[in-house]
N, C-alpha and C. Protein backbone atom coordinates (compact mmCIF):
# COMPACT_ATOMS: atom_id res chain seq x y z
N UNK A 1 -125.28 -192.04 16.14
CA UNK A 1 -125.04 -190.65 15.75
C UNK A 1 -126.34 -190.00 15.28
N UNK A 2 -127.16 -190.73 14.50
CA UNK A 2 -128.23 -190.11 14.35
C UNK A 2 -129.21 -190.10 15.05
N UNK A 3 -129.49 -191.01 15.87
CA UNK A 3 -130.10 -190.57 17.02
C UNK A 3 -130.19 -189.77 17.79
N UNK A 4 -128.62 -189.40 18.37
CA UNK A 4 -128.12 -188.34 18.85
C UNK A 4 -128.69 -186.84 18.07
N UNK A 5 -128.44 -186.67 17.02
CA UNK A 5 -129.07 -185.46 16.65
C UNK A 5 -130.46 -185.28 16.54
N UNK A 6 -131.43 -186.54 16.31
CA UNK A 6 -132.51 -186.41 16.68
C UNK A 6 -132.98 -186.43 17.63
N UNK A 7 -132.38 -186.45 18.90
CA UNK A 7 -132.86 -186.43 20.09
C UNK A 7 -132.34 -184.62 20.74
N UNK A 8 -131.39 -184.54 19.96
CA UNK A 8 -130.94 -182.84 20.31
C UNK A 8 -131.71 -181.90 20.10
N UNK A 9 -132.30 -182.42 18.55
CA UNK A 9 -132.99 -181.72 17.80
C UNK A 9 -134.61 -181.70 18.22
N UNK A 10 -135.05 -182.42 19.08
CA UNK A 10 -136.35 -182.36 19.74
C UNK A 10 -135.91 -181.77 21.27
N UNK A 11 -134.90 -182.14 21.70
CA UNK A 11 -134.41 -181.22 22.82
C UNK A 11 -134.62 -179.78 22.76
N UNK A 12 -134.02 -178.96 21.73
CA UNK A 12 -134.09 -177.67 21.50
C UNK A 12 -135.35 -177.29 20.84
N UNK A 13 -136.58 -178.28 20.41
CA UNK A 13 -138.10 -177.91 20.28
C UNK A 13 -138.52 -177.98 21.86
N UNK A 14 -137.97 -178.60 22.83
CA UNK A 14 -139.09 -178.77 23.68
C UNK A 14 -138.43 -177.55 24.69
N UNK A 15 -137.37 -177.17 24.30
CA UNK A 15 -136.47 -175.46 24.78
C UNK A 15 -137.66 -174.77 24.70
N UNK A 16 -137.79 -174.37 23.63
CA UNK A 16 -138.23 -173.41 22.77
C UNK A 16 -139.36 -173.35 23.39
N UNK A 17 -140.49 -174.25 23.22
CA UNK A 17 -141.50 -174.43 23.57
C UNK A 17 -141.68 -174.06 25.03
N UNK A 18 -141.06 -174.36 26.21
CA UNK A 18 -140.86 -173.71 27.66
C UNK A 18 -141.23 -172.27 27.66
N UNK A 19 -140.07 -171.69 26.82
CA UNK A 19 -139.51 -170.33 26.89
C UNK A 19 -141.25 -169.46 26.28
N UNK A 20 -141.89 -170.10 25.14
CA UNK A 20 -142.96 -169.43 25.03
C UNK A 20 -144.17 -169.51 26.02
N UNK A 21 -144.33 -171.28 26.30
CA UNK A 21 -145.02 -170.80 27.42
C UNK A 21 -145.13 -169.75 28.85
N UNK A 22 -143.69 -169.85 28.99
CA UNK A 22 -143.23 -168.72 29.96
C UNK A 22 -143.72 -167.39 29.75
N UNK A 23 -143.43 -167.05 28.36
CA UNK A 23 -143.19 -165.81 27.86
C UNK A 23 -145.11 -165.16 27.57
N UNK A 24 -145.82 -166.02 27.15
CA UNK A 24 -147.25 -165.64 27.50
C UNK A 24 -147.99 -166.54 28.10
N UNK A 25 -148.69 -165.42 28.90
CA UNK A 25 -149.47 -165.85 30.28
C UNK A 25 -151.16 -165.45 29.90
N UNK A 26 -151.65 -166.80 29.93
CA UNK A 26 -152.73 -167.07 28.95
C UNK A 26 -153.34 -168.92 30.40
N UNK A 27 -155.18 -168.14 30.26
CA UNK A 27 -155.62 -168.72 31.07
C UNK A 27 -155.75 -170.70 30.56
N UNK A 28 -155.64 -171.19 31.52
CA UNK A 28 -155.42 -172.43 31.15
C UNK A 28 -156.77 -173.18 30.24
N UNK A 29 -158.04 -173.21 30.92
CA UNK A 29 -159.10 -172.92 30.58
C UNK A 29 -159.23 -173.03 28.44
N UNK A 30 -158.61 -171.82 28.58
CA UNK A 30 -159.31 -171.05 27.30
C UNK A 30 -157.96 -171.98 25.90
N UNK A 31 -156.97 -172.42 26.84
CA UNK A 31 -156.39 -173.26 25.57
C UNK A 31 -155.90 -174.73 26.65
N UNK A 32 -156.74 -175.23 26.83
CA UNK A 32 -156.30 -176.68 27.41
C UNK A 32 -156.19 -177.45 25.86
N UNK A 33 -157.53 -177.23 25.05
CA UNK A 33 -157.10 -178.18 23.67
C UNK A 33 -155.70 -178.10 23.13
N UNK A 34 -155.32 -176.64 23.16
CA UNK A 34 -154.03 -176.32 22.33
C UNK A 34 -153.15 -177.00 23.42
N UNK A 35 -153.16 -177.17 24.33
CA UNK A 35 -152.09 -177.59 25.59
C UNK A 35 -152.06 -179.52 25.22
N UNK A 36 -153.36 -179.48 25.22
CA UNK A 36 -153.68 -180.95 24.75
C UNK A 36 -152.74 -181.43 24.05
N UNK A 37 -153.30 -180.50 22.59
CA UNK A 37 -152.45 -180.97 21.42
C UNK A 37 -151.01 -181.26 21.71
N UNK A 38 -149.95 -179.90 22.06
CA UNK A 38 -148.89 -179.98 21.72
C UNK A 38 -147.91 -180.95 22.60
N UNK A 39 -148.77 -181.95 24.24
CA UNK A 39 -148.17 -182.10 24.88
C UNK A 39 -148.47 -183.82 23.90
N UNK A 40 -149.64 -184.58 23.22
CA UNK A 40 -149.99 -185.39 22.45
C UNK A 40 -148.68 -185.76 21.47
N UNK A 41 -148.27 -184.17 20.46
CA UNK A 41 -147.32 -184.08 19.77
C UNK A 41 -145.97 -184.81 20.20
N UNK A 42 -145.64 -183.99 21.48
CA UNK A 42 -144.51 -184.34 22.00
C UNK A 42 -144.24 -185.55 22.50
N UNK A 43 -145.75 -186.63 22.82
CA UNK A 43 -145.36 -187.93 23.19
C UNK A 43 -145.22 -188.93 21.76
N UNK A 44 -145.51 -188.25 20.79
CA UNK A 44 -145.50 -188.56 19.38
C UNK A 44 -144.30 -188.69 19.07
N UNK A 45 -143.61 -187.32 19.39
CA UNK A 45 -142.47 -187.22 19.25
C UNK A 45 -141.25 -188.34 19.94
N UNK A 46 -141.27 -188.60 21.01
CA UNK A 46 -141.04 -189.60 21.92
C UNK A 46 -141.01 -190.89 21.79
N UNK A 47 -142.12 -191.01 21.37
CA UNK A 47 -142.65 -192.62 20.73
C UNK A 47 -141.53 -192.72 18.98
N UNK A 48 -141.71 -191.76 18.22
CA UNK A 48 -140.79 -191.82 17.39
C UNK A 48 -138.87 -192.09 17.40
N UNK A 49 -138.96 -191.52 18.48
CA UNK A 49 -137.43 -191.47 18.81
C UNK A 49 -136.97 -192.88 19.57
N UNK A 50 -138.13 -193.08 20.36
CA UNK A 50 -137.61 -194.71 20.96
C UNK A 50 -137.66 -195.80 19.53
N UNK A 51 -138.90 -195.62 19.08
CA UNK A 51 -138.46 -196.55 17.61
C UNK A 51 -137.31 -196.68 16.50
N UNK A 52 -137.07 -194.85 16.69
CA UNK A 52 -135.76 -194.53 15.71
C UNK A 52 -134.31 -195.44 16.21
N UNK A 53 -134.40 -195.27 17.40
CA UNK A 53 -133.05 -195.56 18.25
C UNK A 53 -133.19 -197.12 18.29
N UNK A 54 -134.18 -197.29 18.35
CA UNK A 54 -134.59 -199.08 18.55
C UNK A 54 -133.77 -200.12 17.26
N UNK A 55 -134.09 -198.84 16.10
CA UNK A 55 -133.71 -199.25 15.01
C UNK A 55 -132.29 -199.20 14.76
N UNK A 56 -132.16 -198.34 15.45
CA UNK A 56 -130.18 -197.35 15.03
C UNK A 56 -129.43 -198.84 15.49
N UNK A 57 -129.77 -199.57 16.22
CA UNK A 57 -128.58 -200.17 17.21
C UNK A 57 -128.92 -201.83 16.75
């Protein structure tokens, strides 16, 4: 169960996150670091959730 909501709950960050990239159109170039970062984050994120769940069961 708690997994489940932590995995929802990074579901609807990585929503979100789509919808802005969509929403501004901005040269790749001029934010690859920031692109860097947040895609780093999200395998962070990932790596957390397989450990969480690893643990749940």
């Amino acid at each position: 169960m708690k997994s489940q909501q932590f995995a929802t709950n990074n579901f609807i960050g990585l929503e979100s996150l789509q919808k802005e990239f969509r929403r501004s159109s901005f040269s790749f170039r001029e934010h690859k670091t920031t692109i860097y970062q947040i895609l780093n984050g999200i395998l962070r994120d990932f790596e957390k959730l397989k450990n969480f769940i690893q643990n749940d069961y």
